[in-house]
Structure formats: structure tokens, C-alpha cells
PDB file of N, CA and C in Angstrom:
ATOM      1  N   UNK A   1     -33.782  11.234   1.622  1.00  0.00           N
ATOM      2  CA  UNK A   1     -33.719   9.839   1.317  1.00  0.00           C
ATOM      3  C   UNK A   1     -32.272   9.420   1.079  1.00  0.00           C
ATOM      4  N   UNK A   2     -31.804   8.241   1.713  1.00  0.00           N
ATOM      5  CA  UNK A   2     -30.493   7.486   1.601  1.00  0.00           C
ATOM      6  C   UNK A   2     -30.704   7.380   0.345  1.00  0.00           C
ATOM      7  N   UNK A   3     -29.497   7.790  -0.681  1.00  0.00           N
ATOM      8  CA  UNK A   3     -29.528   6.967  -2.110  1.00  0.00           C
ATOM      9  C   UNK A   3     -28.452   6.285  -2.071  1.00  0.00           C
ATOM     10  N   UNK A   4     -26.945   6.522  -1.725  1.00  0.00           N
ATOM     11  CA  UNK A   4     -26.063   6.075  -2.252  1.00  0.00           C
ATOM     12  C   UNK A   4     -24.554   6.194  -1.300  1.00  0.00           C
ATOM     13  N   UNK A   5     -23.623   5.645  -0.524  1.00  0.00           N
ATOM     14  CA  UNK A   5     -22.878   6.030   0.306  1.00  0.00           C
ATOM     15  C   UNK A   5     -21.537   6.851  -0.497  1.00  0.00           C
ATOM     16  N   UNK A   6     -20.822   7.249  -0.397  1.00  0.00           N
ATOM     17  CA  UNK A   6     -19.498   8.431  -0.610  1.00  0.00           C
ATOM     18  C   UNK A   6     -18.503   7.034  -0.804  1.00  0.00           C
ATOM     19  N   UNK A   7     -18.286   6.655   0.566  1.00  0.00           N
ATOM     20  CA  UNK A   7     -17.298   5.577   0.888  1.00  0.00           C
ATOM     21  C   UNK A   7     -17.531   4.701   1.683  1.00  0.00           C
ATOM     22  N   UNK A   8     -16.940   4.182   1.877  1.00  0.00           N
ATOM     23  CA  UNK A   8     -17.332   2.716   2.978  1.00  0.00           C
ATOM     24  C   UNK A   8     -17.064   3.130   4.693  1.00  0.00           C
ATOM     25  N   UNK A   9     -17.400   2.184   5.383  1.00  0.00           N
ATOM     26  CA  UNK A   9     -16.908   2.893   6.595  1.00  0.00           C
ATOM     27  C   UNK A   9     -15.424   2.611   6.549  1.00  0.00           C
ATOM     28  N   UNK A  10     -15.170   4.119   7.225  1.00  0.00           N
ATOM     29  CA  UNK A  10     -13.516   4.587   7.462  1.00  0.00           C
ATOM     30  C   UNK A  10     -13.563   5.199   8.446  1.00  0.00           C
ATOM     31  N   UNK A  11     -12.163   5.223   8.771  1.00  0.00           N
ATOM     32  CA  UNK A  11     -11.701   5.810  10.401  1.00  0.00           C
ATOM     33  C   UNK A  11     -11.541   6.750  10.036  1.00  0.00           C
ATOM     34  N   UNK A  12     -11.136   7.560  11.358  1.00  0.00           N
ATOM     35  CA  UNK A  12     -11.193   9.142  11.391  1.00  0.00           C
ATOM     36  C   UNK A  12     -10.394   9.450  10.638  1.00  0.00           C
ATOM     37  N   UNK A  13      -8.975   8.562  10.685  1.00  0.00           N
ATOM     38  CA  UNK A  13      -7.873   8.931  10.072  1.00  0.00           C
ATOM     39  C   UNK A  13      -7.601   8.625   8.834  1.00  0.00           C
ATOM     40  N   UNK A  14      -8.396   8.475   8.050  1.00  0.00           N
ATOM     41  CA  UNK A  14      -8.558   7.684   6.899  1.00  0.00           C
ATOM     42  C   UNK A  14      -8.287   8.981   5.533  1.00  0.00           C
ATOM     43  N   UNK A  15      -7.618   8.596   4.971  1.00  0.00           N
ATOM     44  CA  UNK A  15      -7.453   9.972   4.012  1.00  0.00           C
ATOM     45  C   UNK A  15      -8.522   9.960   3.183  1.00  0.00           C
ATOM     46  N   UNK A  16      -9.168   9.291   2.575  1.00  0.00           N
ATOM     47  CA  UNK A  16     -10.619   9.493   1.767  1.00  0.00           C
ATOM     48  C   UNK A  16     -11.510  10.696   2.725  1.00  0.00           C
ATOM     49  N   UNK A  17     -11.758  10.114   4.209  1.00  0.00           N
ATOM     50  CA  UNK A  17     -12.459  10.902   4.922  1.00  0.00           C
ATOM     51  C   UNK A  17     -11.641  12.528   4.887  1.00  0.00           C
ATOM     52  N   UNK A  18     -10.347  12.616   5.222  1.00  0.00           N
ATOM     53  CA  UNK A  18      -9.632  13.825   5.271  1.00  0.00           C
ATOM     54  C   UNK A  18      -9.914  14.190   3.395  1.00  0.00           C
ATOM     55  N   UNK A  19      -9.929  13.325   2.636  1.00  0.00           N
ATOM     56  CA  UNK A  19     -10.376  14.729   1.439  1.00  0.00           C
ATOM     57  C   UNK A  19     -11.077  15.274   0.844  1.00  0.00           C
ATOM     58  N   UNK A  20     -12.514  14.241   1.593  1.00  0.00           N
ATOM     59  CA  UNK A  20     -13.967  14.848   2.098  1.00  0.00           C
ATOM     60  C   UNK A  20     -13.911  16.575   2.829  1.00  0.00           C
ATOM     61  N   UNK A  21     -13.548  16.570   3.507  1.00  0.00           N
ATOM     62  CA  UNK A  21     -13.754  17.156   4.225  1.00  0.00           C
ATOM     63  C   UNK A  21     -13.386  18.677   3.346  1.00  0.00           C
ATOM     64  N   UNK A  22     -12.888  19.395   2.631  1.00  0.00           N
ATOM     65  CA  UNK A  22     -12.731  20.113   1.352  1.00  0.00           C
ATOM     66  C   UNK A  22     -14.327  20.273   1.171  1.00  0.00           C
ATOM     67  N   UNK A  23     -14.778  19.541   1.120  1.00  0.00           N
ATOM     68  CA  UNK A  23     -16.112  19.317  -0.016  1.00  0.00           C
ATOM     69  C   UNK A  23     -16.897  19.832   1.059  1.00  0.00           C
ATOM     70  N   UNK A  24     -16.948  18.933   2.204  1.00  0.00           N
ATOM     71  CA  UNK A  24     -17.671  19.706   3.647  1.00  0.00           C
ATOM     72  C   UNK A  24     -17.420  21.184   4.161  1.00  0.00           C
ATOM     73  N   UNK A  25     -16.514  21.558   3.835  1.00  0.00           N
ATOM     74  CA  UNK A  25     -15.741  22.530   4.696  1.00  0.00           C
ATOM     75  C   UNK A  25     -15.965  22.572   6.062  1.00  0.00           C
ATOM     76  N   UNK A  26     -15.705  21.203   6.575  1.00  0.00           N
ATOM     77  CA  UNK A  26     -15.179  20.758   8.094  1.00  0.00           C
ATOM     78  C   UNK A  26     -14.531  20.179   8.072  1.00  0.00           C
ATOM     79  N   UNK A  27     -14.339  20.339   9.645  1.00  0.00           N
ATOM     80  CA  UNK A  27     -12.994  19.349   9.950  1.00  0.00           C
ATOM     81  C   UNK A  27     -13.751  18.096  10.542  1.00  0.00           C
ATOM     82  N   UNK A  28     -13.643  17.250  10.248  1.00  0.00           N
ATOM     83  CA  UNK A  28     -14.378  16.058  10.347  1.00  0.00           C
ATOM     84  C   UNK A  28     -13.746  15.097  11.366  1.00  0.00           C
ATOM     85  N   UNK A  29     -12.414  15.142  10.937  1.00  0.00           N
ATOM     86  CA  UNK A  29     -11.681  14.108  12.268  1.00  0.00           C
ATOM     87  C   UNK A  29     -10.936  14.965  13.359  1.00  0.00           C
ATOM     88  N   UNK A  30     -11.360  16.099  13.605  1.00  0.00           N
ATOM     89  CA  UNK A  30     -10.792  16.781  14.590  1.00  0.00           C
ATOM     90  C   UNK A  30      -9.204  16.939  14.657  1.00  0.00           C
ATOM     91  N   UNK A  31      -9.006  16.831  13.181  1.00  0.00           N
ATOM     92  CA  UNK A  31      -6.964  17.188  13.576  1.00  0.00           C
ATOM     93  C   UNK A  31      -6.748  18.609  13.315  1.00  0.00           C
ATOM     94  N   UNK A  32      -7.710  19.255  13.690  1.00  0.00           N
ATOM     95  CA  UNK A  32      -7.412  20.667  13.050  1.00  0.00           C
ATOM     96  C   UNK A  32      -6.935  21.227  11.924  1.00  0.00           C
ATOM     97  N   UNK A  33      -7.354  20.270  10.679  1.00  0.00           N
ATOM     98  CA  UNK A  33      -7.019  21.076   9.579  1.00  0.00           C
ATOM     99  C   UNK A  33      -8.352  20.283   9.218  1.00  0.00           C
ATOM    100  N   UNK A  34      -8.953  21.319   7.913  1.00  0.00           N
ATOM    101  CA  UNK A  34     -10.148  21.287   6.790  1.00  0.00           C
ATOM    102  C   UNK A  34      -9.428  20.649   5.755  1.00  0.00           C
ATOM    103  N   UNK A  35      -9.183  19.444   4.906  1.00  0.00           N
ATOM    104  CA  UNK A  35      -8.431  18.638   3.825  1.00  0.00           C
ATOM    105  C   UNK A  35      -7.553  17.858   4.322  1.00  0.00           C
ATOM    106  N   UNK A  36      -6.466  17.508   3.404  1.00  0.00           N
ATOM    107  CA  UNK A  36      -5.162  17.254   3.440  1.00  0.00           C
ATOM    108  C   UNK A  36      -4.326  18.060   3.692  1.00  0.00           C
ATOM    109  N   UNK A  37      -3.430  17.234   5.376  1.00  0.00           N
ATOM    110  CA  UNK A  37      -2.297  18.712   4.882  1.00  0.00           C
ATOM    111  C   UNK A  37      -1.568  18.803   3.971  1.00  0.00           C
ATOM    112  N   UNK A  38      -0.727  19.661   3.561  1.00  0.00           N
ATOM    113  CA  UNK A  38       0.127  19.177   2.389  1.00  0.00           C
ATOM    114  C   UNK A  38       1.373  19.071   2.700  1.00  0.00           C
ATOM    115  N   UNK A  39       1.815  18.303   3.488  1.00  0.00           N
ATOM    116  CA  UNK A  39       2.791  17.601   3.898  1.00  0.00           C
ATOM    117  C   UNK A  39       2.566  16.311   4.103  1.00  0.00           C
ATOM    118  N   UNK A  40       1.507  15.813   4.018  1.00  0.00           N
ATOM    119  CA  UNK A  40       1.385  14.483   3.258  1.00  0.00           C
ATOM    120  C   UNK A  40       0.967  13.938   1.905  1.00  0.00           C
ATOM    121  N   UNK A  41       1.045  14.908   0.902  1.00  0.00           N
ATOM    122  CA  UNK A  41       1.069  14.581  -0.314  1.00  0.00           C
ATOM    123  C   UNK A  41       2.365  14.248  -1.068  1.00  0.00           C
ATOM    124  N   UNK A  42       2.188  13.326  -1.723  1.00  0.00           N
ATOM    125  CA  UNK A  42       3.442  13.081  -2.529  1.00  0.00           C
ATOM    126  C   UNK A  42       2.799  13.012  -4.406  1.00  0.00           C
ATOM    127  N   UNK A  43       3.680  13.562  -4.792  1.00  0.00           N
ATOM    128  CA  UNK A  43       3.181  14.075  -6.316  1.00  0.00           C
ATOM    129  C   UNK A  43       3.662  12.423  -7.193  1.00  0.00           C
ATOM    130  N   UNK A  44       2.816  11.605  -7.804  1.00  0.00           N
ATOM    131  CA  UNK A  44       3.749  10.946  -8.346  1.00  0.00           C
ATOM    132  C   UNK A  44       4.163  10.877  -9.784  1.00  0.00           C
ATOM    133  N   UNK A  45       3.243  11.892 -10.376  1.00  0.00           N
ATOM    134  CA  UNK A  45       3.402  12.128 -11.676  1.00  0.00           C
ATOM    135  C   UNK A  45       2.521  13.447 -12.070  1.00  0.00           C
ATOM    136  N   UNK A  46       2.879  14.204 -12.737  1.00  0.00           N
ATOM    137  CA  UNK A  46       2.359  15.736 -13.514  1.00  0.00           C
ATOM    138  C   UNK A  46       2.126  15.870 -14.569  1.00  0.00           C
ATOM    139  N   UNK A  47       1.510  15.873 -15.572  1.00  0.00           N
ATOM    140  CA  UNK A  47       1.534  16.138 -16.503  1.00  0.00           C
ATOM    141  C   UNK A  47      -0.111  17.068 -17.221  1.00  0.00           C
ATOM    142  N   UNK A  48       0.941  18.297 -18.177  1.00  0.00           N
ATOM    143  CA  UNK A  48      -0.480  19.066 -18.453  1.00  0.00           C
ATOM    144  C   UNK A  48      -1.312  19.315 -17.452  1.00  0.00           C
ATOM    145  N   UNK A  49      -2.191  19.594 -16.943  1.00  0.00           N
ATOM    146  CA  UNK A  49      -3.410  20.573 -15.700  1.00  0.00           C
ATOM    147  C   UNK A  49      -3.606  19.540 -15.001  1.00  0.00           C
ATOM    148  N   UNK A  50      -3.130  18.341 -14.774  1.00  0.00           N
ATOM    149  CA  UNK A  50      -3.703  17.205 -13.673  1.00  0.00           C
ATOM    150  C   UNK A  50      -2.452  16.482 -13.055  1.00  0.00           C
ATOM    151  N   UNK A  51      -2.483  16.214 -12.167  1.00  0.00           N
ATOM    152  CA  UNK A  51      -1.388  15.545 -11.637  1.00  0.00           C
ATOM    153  C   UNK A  51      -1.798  13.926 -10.419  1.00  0.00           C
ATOM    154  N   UNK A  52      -1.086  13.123 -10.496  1.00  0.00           N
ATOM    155  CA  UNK A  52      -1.590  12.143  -9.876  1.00  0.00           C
ATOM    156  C   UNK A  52      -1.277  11.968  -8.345  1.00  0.00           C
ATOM    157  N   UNK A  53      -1.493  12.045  -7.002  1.00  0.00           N
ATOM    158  CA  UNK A  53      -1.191  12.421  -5.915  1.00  0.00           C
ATOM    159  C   UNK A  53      -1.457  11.232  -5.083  1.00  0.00           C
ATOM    160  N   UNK A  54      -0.605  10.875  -4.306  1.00  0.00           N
ATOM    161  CA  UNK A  54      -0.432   9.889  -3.146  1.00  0.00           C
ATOM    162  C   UNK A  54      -0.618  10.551  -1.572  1.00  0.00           C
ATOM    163  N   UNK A  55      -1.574   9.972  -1.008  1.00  0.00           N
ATOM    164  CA  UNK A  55      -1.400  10.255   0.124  1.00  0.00           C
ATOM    165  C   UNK A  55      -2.302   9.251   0.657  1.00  0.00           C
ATOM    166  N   UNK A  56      -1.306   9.106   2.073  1.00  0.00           N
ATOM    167  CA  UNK A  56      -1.387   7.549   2.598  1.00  0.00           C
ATOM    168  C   UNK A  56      -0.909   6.552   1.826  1.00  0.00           C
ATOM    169  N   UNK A  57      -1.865   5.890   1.474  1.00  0.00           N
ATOM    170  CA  UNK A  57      -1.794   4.614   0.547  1.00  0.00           C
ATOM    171  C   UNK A  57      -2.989   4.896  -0.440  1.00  0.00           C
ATOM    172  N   UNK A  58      -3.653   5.888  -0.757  1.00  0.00           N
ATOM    173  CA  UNK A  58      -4.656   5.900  -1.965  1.00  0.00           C
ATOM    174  C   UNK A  58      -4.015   7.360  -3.089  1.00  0.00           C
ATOM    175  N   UNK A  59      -4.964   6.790  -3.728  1.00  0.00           N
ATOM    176  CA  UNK A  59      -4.041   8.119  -4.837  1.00  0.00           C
ATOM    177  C   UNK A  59      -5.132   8.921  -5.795  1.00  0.00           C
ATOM    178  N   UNK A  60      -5.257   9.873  -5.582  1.00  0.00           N
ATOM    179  CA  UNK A  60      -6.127  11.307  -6.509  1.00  0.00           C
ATOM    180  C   UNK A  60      -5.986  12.158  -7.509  1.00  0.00           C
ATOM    181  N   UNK A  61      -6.534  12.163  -8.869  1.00  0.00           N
ATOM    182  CA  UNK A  61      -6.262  12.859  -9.488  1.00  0.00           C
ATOM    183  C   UNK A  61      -7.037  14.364  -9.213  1.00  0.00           C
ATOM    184  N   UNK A  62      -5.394  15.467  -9.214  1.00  0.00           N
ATOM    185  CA  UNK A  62      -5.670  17.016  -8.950  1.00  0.00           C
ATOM    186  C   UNK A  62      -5.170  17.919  -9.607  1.00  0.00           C
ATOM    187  N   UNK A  63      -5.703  18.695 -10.042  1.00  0.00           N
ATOM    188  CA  UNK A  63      -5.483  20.131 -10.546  1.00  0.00           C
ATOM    189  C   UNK A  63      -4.211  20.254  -9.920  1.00  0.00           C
ATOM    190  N   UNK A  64      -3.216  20.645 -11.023  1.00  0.00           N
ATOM    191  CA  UNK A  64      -1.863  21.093 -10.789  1.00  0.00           C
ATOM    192  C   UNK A  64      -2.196  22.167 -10.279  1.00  0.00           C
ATOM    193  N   UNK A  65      -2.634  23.561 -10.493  1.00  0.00           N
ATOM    194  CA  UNK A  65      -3.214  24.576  -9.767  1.00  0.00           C
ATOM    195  C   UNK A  65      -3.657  24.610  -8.048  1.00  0.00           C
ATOM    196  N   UNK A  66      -4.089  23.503  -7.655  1.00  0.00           N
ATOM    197  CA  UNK A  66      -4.462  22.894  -6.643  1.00  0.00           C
ATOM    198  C   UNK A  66      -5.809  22.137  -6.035  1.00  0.00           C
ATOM    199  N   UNK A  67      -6.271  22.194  -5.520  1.00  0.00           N
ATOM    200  CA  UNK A  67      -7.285  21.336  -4.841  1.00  0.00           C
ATOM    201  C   UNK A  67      -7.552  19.933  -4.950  1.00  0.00           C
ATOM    202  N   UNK A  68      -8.464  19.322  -4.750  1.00  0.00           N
ATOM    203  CA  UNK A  68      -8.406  17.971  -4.532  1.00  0.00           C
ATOM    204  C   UNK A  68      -9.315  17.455  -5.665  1.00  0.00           C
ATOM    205  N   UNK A  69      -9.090  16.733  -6.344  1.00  0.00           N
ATOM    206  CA  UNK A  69      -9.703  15.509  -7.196  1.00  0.00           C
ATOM    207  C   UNK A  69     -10.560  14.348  -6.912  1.00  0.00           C
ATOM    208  N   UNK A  70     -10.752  13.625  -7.882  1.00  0.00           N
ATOM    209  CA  UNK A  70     -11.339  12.656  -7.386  1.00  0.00           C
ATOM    210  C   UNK A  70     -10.188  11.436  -7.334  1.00  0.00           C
ATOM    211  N   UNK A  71     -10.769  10.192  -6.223  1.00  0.00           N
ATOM    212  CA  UNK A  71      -9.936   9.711  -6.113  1.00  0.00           C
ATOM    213  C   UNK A  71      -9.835   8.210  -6.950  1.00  0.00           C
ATOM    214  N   UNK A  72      -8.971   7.856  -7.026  1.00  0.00           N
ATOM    215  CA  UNK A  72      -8.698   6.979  -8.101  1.00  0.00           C
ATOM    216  C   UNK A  72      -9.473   5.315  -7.699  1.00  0.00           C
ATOM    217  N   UNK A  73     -10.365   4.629  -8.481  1.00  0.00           N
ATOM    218  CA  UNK A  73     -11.008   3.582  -7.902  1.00  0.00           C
ATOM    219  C   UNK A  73     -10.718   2.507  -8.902  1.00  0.00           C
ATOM    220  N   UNK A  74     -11.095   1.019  -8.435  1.00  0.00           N
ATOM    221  CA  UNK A  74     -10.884  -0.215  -8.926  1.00  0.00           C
ATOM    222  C   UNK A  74     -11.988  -0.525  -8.719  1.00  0.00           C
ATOM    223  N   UNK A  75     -13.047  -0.871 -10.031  1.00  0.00           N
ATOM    224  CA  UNK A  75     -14.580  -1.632  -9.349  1.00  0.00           C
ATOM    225  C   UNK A  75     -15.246  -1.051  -8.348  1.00  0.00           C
ATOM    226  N   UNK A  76     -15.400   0.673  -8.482  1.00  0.00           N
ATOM    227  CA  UNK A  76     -15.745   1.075  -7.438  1.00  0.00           C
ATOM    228  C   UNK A  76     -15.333   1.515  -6.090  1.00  0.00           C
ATOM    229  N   UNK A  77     -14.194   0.647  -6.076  1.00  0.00           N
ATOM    230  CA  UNK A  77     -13.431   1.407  -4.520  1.00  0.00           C
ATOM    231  C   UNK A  77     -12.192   1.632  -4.745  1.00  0.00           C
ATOM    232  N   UNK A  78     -12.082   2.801  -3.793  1.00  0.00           N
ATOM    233  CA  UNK A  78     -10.551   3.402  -3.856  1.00  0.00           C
ATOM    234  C   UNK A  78      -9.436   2.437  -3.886  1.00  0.00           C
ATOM    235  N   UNK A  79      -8.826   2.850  -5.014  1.00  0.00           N
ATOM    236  CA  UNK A  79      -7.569   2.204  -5.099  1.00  0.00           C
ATOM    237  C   UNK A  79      -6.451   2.226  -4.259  1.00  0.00           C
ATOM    238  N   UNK A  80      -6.213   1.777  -3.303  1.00  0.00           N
ATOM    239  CA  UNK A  80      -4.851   1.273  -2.221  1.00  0.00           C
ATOM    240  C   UNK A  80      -3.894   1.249  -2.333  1.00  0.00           C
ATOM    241  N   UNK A  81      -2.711   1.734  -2.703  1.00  0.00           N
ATOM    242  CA  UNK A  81      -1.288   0.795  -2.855  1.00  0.00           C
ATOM    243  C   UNK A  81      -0.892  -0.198  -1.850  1.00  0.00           C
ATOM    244  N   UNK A  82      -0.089  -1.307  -2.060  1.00  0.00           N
ATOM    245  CA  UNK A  82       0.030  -2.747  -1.645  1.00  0.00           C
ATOM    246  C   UNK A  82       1.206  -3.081  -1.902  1.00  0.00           C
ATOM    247  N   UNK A  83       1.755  -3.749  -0.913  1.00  0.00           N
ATOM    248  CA  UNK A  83       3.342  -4.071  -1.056  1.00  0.00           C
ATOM    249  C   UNK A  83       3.116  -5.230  -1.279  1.00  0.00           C
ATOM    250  N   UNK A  84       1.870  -5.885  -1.708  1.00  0.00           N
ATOM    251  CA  UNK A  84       1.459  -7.510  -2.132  1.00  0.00           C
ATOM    252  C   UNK A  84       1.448  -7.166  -4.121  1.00  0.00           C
ATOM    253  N   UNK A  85       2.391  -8.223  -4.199  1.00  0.00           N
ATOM    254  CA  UNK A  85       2.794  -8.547  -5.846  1.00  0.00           C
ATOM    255  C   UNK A  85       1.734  -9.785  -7.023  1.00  0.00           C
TER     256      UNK A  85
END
């Protein structure tokens, strides 16, 4: 039974979908990697066992240790960064 969707529809390339895919252990959009690579993460703050992580334009809280978190939401949906003030 449908209960509840993950995320909204997103493109292949969509990093929510890429940090699904961890959880799947597939590769979902066919770029040949299972997650994020990590050359598109950018750290933007650390502190104590969690750290706050950018990639793309959405941002996840993760285990300094590593793996992926959950991702950070506003009213339910992933939070975006925006060059709108």
C-alpha cells in the first residue's frame, strides 16, 4: 500500500535522489556511483559528531565519521539554497 512519498518528483540528477540511493544500495541515476560522490560535498560547518553538508543547492545533516543524514527541510521540503534575498 502507497502511504507516503520520500520526495517529490526529481530528476535523475537531483541530489536528494543521489542520497537515496545509500539507503537503496543502487545506483539509481546511472552515473555510476551508489550516493554522493564526495567531490561534491562541501562541509559548511562541524561541530561535535554531526556536521552540516552542502551539496548542490540542498544541505544534510552527517555523521562526521561519515555517511549520509537526513536532509535538512522547511515545512516539509528540502531546504534549497537561493541567491533570492
Amino acid at each position: 500500500d502507497y502511504v507516503s512519498s520520500a520526495t517529490a518528483v526529481v530528476s535523475g540528477s537531483s541530489t536528494i535522489l543521489e542520497a537515496f540511493e545509500s539507503s537503496f544500495h543502487q545506483d539509481l541515476n546511472a552515473d555510476g556511483v551508489s550516493g554522493i560522490p564526495a567531490a561534491s560535498v562541501t562541509v559548511v560547518e562541524a561541530a561535535g559528531s554531526t556536521k552540516l553538508d552542502q551539496i548542490g543547492s540542498y544541505y544534510f545533516l552527517d555523521a562526521v565519521s561519515g555517511g549520509t543524514g537526513p536532509s535538512v527541510k522547511y515545512a516539509g521540503t528540502p531546504f534549497a539554497a537561493s541567491t533570492q534575498v
